[in-house]
N, C-alpha and C. Protein backbone atom coordinates (compact mmCIF):
# COMPACT_ATOMS: atom_id res chain seq x y z
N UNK A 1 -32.88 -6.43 -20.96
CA UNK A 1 -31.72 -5.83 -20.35
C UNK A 1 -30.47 -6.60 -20.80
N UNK A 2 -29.79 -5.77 -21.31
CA UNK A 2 -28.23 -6.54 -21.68
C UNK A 2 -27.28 -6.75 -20.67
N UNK A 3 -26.46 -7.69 -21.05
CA UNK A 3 -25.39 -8.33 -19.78
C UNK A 3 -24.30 -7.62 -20.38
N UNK A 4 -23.79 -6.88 -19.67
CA UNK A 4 -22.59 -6.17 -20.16
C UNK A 4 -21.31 -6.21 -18.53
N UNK A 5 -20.38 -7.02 -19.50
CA UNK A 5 -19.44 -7.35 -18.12
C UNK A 5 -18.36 -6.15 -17.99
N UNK A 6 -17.89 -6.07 -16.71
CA UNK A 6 -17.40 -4.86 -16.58
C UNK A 6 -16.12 -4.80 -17.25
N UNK A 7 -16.31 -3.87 -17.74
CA UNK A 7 -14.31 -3.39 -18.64
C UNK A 7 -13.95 -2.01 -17.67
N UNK A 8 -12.58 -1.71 -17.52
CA UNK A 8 -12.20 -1.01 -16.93
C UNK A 8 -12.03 0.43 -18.37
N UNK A 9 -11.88 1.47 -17.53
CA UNK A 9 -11.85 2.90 -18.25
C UNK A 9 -10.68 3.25 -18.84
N UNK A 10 -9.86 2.47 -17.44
CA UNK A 10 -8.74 3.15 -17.68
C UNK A 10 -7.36 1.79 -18.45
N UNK A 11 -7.49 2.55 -19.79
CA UNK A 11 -6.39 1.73 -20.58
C UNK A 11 -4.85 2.27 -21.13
N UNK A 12 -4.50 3.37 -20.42
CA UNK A 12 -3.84 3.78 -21.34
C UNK A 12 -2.67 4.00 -20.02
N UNK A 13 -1.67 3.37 -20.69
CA UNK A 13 -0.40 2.87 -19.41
C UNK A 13 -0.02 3.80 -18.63
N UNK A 14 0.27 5.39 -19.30
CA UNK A 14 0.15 6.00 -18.38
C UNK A 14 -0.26 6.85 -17.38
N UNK A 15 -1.53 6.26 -17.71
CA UNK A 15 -2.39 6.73 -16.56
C UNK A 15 -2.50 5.70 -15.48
N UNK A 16 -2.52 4.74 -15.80
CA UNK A 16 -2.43 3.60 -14.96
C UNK A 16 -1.10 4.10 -13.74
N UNK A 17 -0.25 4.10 -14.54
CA UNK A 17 0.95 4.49 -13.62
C UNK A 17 1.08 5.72 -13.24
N UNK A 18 0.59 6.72 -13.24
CA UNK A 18 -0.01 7.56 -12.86
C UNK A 18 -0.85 7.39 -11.43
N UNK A 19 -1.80 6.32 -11.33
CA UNK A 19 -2.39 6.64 -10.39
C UNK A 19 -1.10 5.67 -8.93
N UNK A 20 -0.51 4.40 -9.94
CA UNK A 20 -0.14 3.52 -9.30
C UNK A 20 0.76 4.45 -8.06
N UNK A 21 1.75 5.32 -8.86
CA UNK A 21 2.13 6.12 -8.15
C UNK A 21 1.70 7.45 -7.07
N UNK A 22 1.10 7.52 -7.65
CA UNK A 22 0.28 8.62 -6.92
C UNK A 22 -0.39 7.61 -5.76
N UNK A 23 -0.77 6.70 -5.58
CA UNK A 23 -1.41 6.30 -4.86
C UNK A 23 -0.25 5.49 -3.25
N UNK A 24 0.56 5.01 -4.15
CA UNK A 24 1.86 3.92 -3.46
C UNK A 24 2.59 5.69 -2.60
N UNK A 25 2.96 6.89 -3.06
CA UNK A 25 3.17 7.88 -2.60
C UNK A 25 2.20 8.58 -1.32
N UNK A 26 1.15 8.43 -1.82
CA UNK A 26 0.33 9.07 -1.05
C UNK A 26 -0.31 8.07 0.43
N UNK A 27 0.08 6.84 0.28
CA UNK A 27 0.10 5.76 0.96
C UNK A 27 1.54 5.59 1.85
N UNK A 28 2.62 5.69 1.58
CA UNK A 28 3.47 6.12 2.32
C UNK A 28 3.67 6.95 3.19
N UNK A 29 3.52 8.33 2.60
CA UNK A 29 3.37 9.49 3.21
C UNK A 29 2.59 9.16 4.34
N UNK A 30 1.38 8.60 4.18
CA UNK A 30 0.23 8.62 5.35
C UNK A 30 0.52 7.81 6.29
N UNK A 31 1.39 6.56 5.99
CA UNK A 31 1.82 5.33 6.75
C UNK A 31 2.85 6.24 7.71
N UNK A 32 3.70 6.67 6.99
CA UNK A 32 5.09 7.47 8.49
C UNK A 32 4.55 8.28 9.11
N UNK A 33 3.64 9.26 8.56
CA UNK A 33 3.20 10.10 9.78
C UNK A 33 2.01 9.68 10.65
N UNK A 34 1.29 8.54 9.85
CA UNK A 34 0.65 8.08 11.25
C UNK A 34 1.07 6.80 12.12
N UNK A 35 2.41 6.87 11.75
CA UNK A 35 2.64 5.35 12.67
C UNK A 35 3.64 6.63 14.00
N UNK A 36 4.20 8.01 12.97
CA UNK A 36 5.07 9.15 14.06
C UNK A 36 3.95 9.65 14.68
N UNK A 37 2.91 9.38 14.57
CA UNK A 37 1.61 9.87 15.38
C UNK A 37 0.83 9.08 16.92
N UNK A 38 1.16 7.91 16.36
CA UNK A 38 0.77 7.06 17.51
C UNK A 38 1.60 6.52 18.25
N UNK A 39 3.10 6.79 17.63
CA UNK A 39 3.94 6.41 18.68
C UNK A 39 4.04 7.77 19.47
N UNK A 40 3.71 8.67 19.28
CA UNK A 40 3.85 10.06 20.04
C UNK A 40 2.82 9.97 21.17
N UNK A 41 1.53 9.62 20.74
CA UNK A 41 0.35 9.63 21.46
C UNK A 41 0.86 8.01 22.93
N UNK A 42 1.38 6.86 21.94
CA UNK A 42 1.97 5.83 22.83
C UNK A 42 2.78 6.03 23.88
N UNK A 43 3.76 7.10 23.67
CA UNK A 43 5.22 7.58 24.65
C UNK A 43 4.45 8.76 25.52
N UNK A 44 3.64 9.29 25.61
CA UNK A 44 2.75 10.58 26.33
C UNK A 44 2.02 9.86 27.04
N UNK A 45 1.58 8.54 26.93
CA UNK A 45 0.95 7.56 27.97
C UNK A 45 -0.58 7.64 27.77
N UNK A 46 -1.27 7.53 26.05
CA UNK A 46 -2.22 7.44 25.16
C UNK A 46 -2.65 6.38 24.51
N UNK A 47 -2.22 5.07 24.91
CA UNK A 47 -2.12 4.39 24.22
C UNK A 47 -3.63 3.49 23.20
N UNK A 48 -4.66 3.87 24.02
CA UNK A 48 -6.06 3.85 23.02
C UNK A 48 -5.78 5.10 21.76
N UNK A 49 -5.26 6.04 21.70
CA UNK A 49 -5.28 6.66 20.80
C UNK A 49 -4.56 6.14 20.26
N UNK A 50 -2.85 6.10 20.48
CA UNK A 50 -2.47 4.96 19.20
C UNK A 50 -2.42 3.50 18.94
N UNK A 51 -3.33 3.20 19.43
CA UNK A 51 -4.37 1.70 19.00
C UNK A 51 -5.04 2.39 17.98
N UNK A 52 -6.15 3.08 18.03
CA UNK A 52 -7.07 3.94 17.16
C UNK A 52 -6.06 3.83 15.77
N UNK A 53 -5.17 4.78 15.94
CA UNK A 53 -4.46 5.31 14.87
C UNK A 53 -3.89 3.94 14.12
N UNK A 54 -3.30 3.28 14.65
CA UNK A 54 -2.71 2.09 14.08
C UNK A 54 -3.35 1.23 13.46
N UNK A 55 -4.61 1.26 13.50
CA UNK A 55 -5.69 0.13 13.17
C UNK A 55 -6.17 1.12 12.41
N UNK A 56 -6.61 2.43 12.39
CA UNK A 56 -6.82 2.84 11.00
C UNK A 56 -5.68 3.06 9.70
N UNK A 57 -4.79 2.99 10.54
CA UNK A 57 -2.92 2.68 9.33
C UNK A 57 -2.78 1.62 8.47
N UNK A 58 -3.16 -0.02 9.67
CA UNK A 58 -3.48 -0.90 9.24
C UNK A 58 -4.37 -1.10 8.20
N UNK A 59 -5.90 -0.81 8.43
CA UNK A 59 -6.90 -1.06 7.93
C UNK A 59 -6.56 -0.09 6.40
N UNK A 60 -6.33 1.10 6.12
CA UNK A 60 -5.79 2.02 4.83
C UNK A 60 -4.99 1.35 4.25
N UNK A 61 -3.88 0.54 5.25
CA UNK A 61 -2.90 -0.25 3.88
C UNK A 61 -3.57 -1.49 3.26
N UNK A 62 -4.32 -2.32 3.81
CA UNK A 62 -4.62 -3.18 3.35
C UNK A 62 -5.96 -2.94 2.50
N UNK A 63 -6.51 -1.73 2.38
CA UNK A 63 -7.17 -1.15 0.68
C UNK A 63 -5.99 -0.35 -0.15
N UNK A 64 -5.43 -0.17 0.63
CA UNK A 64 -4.66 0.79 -0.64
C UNK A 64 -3.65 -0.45 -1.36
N UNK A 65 -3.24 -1.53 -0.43
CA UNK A 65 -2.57 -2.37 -1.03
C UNK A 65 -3.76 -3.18 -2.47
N UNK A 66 -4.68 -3.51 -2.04
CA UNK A 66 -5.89 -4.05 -2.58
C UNK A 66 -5.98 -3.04 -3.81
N UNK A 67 -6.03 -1.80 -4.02
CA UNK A 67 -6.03 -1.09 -5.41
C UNK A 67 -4.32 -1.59 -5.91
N UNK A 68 -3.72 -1.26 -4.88
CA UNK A 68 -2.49 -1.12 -6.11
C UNK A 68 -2.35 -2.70 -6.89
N UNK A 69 -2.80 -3.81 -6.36
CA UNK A 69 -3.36 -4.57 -7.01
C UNK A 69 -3.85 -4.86 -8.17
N UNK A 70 -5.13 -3.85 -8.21
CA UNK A 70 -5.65 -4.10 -9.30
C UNK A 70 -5.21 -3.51 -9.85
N UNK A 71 -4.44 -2.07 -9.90
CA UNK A 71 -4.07 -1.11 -10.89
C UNK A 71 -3.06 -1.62 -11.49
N UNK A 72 -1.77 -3.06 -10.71
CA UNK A 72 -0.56 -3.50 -11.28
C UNK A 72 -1.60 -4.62 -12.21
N UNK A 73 -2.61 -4.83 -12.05
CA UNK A 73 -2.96 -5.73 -13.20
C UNK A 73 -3.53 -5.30 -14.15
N UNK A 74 -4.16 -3.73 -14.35
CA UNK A 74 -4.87 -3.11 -15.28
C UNK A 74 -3.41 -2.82 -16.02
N UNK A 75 -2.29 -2.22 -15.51
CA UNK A 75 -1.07 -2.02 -16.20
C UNK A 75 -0.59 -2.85 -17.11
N UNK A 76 -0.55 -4.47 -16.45
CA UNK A 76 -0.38 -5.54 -17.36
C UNK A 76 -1.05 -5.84 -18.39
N UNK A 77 -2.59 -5.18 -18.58
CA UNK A 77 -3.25 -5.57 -19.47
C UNK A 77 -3.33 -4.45 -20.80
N UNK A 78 -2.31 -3.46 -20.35
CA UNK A 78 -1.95 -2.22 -21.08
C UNK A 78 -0.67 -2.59 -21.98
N UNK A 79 -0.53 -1.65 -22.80
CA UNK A 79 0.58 -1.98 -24.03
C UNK A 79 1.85 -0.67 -22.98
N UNK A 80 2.45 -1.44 -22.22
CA UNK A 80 3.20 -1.07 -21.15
C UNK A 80 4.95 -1.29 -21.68
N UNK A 81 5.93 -0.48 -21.92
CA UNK A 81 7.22 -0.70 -21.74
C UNK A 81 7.91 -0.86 -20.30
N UNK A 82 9.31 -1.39 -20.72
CA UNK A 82 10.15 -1.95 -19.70
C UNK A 82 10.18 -0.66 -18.75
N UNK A 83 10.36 0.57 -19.23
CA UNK A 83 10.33 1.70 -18.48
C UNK A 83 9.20 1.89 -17.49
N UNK A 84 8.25 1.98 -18.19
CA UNK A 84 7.06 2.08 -17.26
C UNK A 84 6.68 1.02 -16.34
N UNK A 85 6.99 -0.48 -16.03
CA UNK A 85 6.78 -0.80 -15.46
C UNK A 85 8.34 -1.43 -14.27
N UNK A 86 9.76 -0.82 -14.60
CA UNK A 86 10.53 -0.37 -13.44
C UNK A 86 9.77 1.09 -12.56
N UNK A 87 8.98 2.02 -13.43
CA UNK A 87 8.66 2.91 -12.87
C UNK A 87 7.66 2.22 -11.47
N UNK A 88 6.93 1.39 -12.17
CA UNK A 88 5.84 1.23 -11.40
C UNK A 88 6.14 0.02 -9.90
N UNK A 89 6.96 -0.73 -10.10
CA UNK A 89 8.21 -1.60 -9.44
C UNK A 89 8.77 -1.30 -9.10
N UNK A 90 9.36 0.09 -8.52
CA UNK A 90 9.97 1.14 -7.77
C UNK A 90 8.87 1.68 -6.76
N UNK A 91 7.76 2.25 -7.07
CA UNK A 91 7.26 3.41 -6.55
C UNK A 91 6.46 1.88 -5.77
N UNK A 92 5.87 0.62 -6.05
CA UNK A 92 5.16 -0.90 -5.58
C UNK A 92 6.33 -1.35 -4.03
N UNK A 93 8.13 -1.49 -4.69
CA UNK A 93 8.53 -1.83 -3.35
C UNK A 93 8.64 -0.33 -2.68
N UNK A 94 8.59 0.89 -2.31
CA UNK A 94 8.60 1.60 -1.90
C UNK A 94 7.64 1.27 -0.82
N UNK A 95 6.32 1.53 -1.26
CA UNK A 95 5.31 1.25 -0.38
C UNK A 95 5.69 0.01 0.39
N UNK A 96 5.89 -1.04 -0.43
CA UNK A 96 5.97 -2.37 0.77
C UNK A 96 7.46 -2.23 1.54
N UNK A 97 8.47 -1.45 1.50
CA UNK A 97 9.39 -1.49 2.49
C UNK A 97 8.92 -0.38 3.50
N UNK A 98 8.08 0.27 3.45
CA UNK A 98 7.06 1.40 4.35
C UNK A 98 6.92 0.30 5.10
N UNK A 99 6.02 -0.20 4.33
CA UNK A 99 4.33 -1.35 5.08
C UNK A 99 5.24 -1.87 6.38
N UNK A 100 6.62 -2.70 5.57
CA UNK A 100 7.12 -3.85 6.26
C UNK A 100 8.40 -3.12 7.50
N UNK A 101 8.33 -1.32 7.21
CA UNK A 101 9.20 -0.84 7.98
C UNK A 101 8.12 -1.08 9.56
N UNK A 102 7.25 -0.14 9.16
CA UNK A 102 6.07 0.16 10.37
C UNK A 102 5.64 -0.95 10.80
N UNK A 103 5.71 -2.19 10.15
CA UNK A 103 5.58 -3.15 11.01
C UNK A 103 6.43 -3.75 11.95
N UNK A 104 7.34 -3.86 11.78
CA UNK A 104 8.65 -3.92 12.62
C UNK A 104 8.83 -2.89 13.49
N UNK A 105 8.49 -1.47 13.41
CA UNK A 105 8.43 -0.54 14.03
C UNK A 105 7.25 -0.90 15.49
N UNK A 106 6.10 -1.05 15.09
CA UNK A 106 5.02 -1.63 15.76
C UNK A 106 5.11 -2.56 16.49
N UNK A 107 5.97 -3.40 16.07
CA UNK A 107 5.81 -4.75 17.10
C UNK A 107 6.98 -4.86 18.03
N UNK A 108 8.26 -3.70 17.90
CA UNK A 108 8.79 -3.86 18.57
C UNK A 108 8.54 -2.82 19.46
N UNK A 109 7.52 -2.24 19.66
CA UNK A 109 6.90 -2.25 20.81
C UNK A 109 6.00 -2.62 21.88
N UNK A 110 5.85 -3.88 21.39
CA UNK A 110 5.68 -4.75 22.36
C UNK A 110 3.94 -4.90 22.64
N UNK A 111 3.25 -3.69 21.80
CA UNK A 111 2.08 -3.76 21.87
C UNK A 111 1.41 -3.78 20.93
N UNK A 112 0.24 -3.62 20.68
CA UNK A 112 -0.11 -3.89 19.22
C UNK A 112 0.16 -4.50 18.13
N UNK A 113 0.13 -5.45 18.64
CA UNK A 113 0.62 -6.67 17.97
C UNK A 113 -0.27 -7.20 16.60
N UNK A 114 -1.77 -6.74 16.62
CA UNK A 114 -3.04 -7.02 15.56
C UNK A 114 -2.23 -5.95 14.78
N UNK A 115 -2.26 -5.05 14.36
CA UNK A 115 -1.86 -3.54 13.68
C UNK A 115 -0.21 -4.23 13.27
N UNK A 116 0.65 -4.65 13.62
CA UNK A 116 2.04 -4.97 13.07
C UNK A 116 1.60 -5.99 12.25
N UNK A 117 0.99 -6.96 12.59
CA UNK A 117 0.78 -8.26 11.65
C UNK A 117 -0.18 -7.71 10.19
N UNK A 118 -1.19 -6.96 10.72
CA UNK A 118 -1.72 -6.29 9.38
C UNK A 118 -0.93 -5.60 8.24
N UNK A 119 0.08 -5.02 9.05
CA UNK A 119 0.82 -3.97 8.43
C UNK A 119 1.80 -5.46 7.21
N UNK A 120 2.43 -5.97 8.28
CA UNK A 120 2.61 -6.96 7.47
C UNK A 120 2.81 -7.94 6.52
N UNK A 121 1.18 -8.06 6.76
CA UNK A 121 0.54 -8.60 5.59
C UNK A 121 0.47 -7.83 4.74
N UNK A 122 0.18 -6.55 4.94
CA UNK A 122 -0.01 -5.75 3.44
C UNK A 122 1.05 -5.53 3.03
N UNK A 123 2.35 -5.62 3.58
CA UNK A 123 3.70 -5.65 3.03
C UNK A 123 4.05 -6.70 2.01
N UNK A 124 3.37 -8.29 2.77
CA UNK A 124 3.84 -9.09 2.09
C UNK A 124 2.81 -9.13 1.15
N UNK A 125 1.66 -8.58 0.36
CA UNK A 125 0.79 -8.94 -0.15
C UNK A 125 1.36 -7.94 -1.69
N UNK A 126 2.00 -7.10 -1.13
CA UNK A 126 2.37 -6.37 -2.80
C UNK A 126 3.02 -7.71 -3.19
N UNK A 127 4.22 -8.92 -3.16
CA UNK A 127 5.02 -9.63 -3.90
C UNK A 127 3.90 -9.42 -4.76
N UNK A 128 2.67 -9.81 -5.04
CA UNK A 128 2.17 -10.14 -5.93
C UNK A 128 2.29 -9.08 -7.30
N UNK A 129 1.67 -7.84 -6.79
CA UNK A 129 1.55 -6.82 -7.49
C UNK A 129 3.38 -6.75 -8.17
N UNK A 130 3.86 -7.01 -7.42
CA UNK A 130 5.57 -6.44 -7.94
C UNK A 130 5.82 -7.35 -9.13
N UNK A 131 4.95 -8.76 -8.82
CA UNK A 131 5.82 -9.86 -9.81
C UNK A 131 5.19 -9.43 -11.22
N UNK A 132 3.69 -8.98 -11.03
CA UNK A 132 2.91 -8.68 -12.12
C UNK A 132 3.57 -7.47 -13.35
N UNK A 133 4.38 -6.08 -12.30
CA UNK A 133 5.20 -5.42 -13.13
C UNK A 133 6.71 -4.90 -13.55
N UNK A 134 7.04 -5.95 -12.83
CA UNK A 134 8.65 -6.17 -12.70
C UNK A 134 8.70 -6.36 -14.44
N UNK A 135 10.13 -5.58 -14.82
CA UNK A 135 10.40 -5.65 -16.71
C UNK A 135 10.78 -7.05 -16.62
């Protein structure tokens, strides 16, 4: 049996950025309407439901932060221009001024305090990804 170490599929920059975006978009989107979801369910006097919701908000950003990760480092390892990676450093702080909106959003309500700090963290965890495709 041969040892064959894993190489990724996807090499070609813009697909990479392709998904980066598609993904940092589709991660946003999901972050405002479910943080406008559980504060709705919170103010109606629900507040296990938006616990529920928030901790699955939480728990989605911190994989989706975790791909965009790897995808800002598959980018780097691509024959990438200055263009494509402002593209991708746009659509990277997008998501983390989401992450780091809803977290502030979250905690200044006074509850859910696990779910703001997650959120958070996955805010502060893109720097990485950003430094990787900043031109």
């Amino acid at each position: 049996m041969r040892d064959m170490p894993f190489k990724s599929t996807i090499r070609i920059p813009s697909e990479v950025l392709d998904a980066i975006v598609a993904l940092t978009e589709l991660t946003t989107t999901l972050a405002v309407e479910t943080a406008m979801e559980a504060g709705r369910h919170d103010a109606y006097g629900d507040p296990e439901v938006a616990s529920a919701r928030l901790t699955q908000l939480a728990t989605g950003a911190g994989v989706a932060t975790g791909e965009v990760a790897f995808l800002a480092e598959e980018l780097d390892c691509t024959a990438v221009d200055d263009d494509q990676r402002a593209d991708a450093a746009v659509a990277i702080a997008g998501l983390q001024a989401t992450m780091a909106s809803a977290a502030i959003a979250v905690q200044q309500t006074g509850r859910f305090r696990d779910s703001a700090t997650a959120l958070r963290r996955s805010a502060e965890y893109l720097d990485g990804p950003l430094a990787v495709v900043r031109p």
